[in-house]
Protein backbone atom coordinates (compact mmCIF):
# COMPACT_ATOMS: atom_id res chain seq x y z
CA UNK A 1 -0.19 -37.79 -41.77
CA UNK A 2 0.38 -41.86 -41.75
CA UNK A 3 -0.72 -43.53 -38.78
CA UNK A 4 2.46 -44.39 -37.14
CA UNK A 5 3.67 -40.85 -37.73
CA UNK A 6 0.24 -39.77 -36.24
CA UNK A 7 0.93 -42.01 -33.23
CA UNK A 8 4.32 -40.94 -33.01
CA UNK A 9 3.49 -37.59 -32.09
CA UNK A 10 0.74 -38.37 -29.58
CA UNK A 11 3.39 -40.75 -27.57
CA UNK A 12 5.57 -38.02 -28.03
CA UNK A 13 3.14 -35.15 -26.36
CA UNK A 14 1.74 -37.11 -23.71
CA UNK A 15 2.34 -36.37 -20.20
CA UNK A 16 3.46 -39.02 -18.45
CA UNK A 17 1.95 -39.04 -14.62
CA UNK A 18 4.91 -40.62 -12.91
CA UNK A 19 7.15 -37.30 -14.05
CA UNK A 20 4.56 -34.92 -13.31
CA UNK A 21 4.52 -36.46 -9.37
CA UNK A 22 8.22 -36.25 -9.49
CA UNK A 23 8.10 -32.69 -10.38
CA UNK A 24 5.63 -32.00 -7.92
CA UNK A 25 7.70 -33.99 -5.08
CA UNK A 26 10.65 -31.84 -6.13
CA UNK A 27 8.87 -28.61 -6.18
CA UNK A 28 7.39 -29.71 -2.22
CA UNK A 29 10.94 -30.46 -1.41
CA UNK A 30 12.29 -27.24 -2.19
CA UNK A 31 9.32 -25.61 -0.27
CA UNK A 32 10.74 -28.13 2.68
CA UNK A 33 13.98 -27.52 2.33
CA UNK A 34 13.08 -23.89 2.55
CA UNK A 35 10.95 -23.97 5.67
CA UNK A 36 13.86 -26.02 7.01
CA UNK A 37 16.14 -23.20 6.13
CA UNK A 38 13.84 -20.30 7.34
CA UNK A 39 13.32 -22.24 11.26
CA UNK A 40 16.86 -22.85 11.05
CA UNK A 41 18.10 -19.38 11.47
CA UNK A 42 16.17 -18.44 14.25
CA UNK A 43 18.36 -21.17 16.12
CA UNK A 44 21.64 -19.36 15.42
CA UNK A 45 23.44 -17.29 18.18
CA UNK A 46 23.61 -14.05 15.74
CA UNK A 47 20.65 -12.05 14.58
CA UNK A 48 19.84 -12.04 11.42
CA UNK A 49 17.77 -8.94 9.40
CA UNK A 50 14.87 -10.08 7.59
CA UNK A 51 13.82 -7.26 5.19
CA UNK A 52 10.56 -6.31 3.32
CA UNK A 53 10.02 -6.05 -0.55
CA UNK A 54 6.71 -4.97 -1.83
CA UNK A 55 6.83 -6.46 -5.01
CA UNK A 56 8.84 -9.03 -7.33
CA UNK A 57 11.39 -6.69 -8.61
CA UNK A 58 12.45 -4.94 -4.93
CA UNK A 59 12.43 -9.08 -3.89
CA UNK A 60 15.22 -10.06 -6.19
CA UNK A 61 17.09 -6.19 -5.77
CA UNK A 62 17.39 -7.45 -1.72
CA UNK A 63 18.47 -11.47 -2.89
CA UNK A 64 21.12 -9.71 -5.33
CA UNK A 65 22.55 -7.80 -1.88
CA UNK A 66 22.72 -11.59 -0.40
CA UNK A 67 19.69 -11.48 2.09
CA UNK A 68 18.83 -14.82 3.58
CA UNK A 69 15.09 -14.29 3.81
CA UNK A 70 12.29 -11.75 3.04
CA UNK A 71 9.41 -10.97 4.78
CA UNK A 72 6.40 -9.40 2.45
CA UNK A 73 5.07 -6.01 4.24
CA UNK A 74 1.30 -5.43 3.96
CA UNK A 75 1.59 -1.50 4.55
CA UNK A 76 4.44 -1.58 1.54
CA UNK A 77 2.25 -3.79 -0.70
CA UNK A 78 -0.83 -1.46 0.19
CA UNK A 79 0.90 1.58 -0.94
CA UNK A 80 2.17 -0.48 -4.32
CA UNK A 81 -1.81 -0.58 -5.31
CA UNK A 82 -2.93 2.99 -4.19
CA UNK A 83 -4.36 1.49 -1.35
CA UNK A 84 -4.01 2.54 2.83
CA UNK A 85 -2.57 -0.44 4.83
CA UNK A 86 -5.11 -3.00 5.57
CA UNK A 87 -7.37 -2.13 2.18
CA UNK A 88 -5.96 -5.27 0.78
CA UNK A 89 -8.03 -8.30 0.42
CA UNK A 90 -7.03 -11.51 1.17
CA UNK A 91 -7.59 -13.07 -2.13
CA UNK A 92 -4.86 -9.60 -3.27
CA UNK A 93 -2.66 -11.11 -0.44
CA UNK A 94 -2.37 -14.53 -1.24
CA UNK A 95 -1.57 -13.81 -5.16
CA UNK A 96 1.38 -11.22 -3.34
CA UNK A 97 2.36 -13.93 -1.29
CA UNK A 98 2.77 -16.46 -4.29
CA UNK A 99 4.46 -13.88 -6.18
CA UNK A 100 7.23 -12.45 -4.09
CA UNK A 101 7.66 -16.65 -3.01
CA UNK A 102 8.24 -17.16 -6.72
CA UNK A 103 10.50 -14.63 -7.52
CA UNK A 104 13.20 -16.05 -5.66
CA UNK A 105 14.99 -18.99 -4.24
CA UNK A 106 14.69 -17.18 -0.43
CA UNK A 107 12.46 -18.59 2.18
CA UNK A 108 9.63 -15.65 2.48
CA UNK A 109 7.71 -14.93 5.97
CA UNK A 110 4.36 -13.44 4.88
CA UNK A 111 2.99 -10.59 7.00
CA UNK A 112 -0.78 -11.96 6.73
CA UNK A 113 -2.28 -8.82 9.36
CA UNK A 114 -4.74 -10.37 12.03
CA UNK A 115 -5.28 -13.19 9.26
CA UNK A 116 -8.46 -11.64 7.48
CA UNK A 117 -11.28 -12.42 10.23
CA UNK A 118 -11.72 -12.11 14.23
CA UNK A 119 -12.40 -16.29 14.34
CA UNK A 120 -10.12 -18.65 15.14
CA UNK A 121 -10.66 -21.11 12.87
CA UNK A 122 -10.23 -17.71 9.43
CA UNK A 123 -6.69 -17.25 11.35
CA UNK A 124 -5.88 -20.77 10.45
CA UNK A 125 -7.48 -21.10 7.14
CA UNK A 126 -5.07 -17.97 6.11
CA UNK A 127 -2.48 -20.08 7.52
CA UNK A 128 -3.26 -22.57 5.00
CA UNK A 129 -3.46 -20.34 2.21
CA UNK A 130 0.01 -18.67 2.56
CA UNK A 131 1.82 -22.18 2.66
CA UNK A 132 -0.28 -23.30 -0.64
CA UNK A 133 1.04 -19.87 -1.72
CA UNK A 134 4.62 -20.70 -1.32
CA UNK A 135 5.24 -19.25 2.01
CA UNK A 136 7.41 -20.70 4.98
CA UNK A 137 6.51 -18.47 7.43
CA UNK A 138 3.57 -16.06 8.59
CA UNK A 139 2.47 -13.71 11.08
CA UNK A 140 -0.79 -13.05 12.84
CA UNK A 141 -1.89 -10.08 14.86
CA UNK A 142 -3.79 -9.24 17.53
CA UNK A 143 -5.68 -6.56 16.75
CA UNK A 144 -9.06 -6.28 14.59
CA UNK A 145 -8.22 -5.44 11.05
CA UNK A 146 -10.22 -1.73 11.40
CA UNK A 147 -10.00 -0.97 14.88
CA UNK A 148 -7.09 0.14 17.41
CA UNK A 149 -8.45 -1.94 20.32
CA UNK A 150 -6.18 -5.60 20.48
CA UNK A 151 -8.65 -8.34 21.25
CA UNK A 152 -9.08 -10.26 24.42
CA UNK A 153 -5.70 -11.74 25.78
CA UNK A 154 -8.28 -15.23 25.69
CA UNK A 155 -9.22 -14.99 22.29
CA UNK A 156 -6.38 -13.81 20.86
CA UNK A 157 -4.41 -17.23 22.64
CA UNK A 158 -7.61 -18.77 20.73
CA UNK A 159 -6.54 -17.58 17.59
CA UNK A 160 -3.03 -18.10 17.50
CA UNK A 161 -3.65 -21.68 19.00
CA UNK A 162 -5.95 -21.96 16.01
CA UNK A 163 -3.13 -20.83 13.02
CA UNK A 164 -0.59 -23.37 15.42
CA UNK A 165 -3.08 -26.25 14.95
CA UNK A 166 -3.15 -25.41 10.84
CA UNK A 167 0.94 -24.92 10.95
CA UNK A 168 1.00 -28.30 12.56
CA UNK A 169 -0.63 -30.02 9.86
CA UNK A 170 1.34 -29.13 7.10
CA UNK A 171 3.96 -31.43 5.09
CA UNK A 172 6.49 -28.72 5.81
CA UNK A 173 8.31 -26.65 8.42
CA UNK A 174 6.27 -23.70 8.50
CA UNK A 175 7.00 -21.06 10.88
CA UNK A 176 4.55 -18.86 12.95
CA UNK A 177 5.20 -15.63 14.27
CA UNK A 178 2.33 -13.79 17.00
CA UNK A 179 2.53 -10.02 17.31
CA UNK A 180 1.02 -8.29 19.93
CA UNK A 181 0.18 -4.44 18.24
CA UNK A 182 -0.03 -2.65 21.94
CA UNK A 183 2.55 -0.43 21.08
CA UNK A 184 1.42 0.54 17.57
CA UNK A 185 -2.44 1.19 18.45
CA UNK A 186 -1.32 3.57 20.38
CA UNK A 187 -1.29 1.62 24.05
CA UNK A 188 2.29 1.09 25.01
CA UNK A 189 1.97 -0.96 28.09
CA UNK A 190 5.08 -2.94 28.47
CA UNK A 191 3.59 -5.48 30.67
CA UNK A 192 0.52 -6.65 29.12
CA UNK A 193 2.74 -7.21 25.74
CA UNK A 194 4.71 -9.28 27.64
CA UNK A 195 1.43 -10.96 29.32
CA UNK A 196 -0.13 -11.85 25.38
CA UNK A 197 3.82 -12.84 24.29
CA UNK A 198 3.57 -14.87 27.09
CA UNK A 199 0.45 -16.35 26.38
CA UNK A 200 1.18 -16.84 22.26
CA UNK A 201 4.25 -18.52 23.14
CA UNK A 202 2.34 -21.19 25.24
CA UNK A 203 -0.20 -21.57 22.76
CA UNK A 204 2.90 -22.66 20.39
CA UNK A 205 3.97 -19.60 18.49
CA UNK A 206 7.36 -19.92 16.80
CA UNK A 207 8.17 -16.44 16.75
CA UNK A 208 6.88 -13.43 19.47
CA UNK A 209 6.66 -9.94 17.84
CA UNK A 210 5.67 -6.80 19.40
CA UNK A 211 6.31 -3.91 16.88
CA UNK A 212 6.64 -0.44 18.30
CA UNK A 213 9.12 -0.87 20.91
CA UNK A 214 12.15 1.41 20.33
CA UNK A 215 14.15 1.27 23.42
CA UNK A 216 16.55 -1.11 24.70
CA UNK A 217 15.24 -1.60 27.71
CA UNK A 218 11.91 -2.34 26.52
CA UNK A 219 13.47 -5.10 23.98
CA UNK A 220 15.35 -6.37 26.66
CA UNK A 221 12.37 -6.77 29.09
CA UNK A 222 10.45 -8.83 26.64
CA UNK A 223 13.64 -10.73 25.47
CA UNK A 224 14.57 -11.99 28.58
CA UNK A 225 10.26 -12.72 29.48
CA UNK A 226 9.93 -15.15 26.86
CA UNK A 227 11.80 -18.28 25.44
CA UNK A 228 11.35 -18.67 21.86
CA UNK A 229 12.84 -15.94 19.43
CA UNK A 230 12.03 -12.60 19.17
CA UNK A 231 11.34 -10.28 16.13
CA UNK A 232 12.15 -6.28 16.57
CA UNK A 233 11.06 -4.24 13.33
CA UNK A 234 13.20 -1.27 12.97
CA UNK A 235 12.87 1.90 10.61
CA UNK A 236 10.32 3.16 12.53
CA UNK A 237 10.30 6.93 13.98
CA UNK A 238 12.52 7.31 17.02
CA UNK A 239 13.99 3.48 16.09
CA UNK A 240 17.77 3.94 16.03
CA UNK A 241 19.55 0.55 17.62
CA UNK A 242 21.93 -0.93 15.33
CA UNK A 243 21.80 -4.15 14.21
CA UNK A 244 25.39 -4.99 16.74
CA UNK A 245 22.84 -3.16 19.51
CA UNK A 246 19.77 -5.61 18.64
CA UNK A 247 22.17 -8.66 18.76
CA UNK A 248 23.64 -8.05 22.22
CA UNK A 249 20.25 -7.81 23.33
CA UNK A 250 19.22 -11.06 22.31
CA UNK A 251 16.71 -10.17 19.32
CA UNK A 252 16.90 -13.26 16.90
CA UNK A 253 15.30 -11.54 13.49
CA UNK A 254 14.97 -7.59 12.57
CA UNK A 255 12.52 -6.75 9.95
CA UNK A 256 12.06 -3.22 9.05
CA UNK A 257 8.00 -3.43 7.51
CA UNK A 258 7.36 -0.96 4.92
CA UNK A 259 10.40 1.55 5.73
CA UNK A 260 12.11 0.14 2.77
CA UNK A 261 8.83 0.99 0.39
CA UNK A 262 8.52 4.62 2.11
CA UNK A 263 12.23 5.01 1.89
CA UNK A 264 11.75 4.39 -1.91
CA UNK A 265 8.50 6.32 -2.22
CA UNK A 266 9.67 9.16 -0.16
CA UNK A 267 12.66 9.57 -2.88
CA UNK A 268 10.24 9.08 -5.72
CA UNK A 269 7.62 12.16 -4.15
CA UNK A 270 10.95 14.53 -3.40
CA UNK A 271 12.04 13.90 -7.26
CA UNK A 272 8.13 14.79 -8.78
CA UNK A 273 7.54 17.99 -6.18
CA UNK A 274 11.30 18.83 -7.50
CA UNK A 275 9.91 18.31 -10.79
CA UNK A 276 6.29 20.40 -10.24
CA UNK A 277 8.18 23.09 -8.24
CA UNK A 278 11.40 24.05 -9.47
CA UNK A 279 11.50 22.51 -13.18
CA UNK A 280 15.29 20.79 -12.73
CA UNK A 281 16.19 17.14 -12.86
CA UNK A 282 18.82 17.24 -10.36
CA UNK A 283 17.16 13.92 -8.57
CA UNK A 284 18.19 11.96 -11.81
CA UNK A 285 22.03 12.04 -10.17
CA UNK A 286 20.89 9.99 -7.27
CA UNK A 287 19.40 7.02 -9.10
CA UNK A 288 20.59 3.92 -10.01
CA UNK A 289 22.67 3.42 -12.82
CA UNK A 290 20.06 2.03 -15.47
CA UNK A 291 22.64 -0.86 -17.27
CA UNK A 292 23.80 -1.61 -13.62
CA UNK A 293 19.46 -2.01 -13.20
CA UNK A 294 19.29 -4.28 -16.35
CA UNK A 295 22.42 -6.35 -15.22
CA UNK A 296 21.24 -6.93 -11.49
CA UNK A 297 17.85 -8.44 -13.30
CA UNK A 298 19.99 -10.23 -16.23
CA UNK A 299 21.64 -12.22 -13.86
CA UNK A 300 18.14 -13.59 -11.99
């Protein structure tokens, strides 16, 4: 090859810097833009319902319905890998994070359990990790990742003050949601949820969460205790309010956790015992049409 031919081709290959800190601007934008978006409808008067895929494919199935956010589900994502809820790594949760972030143009929450570590200062460091991973929201719990005891009402303030402190120093809107577990460990005491709501929400929590709670009265209580908006998962046993019920209540965001995946998983084990036990393939009629499958992910 001549020499000008040879240079040519180099000028031709070489990256230029400027465009690659353009494309990086524009790729921080849209992660603005959608932390922006996410905060944004909290603020509304309506509720809104924030559902839970489990992997890339069940992400983009809920965007084709016209969902305006997701929210990743650690029990759902567990169960994807043959694992029990809270198996999963943090290292597995960040690469889930970045995935379901990436598979669509939806602002993703990511359900990040009591952040990987008891400290303070791990809460925030997971903080940082989900927003490098593409998330625009996260929650942190208040409960030891193998135990059923919450922590502290002091140290868990500590820690959520801690993941605030990390949220506040990113380039984009990044919202934080605190859940206080009482009711699923097994302690439903309706006024010390309210206390550590109480006490998240002055440490600077975006969002208050305290999944479990099933009855109105209940939601109501700790709607009307706190001032920033409040999360109700749904799909749980004995869970029945309607979205119209949530709303009148004054719940800002419904997410339904893994219900969704064992919705899905619970069709999948009635088809294979259907299978094992009575050798007919009448569970085939209930699936989704497989062109209408192909179609949904054409048009991604």
């Amino acid at each position: 090859m001549c020499r000008h031919c040879l240079r040519a081709k180099e000028k031709s290959t070489r990256i230029d810097p400027q465009s690659f800190i353009l494309d990086l601007g524009t790729y921080m934008k849209s992660q603005d833009e959608k932390g922006r978006t996410f905060y944004a409808l909290h603020q509304r008067d309506a509720v809104f319902v924030i559902p839970n895929p489990w992997d890339i494919g069940t992400a983009r199935l809920l965007a084709h319905v016209g969902f305006e956010a997701l929210a990743t589900t650690s029990g759902g994502f567990a169960f994807s890998l043959g694992l029990s809820d809270g198996a999963v790594s943090r290292e597995q949760m960040m690469q889930h994070v970045s995935a379901i972030a990436a598979a669509t143009d939806l602002p993703v929450s990511a359900d990040l359990e009591n952040g990987f570590g008891d400290a303070p200062e791990t809460a925030a460091e997971t903080i940082r990790l989900a927003a490098q991973a593409g998330a625009c929201g996260g929650s942190i719990e208040d409960v030891p990742r193998k135990e059923r005891l919450a922590y502290e009402l002091a140290h868990a303030v500590d820690r959520v003050r801690a993941a605030v402190e990390a949220v506040r120093k990113l380039p984009f809107r990044f919202t934080l949601t605190a859940r206080a577990e009482n009711y699923i460990i097994g302690n439903p005491n309706l006024a010390d949820t309210i206390k550590r709501l109480q006490g998240f929400q002055e440490a600077g929590a975006d969002v208050l969460f305290a999944p479990g709670l099933t009855t109105a009265e209940d939601i109501s209580a700790v709607v009307r205790s706190v001032d920033r908006p409040v999360n109700v998962v749904m799909g749980l046993r004995n869970s029945r309010l309607s979205v119209a019920e949530l709303s009148r209540l004054g719940v800002k965001r419904i997410s339904v956790g893994s219900a969704l995946s064992r919705a899905a998983l619970g069709a999948f084990l009635r088809a294979a015992r259907e299978l094992k036990d009575q050798g007919t393939f009448e569970f085939a009629q209930q699936g989704v049409d497989y062109g209408k499958m192909n179609a949904m992910f054409q048009a991604k």
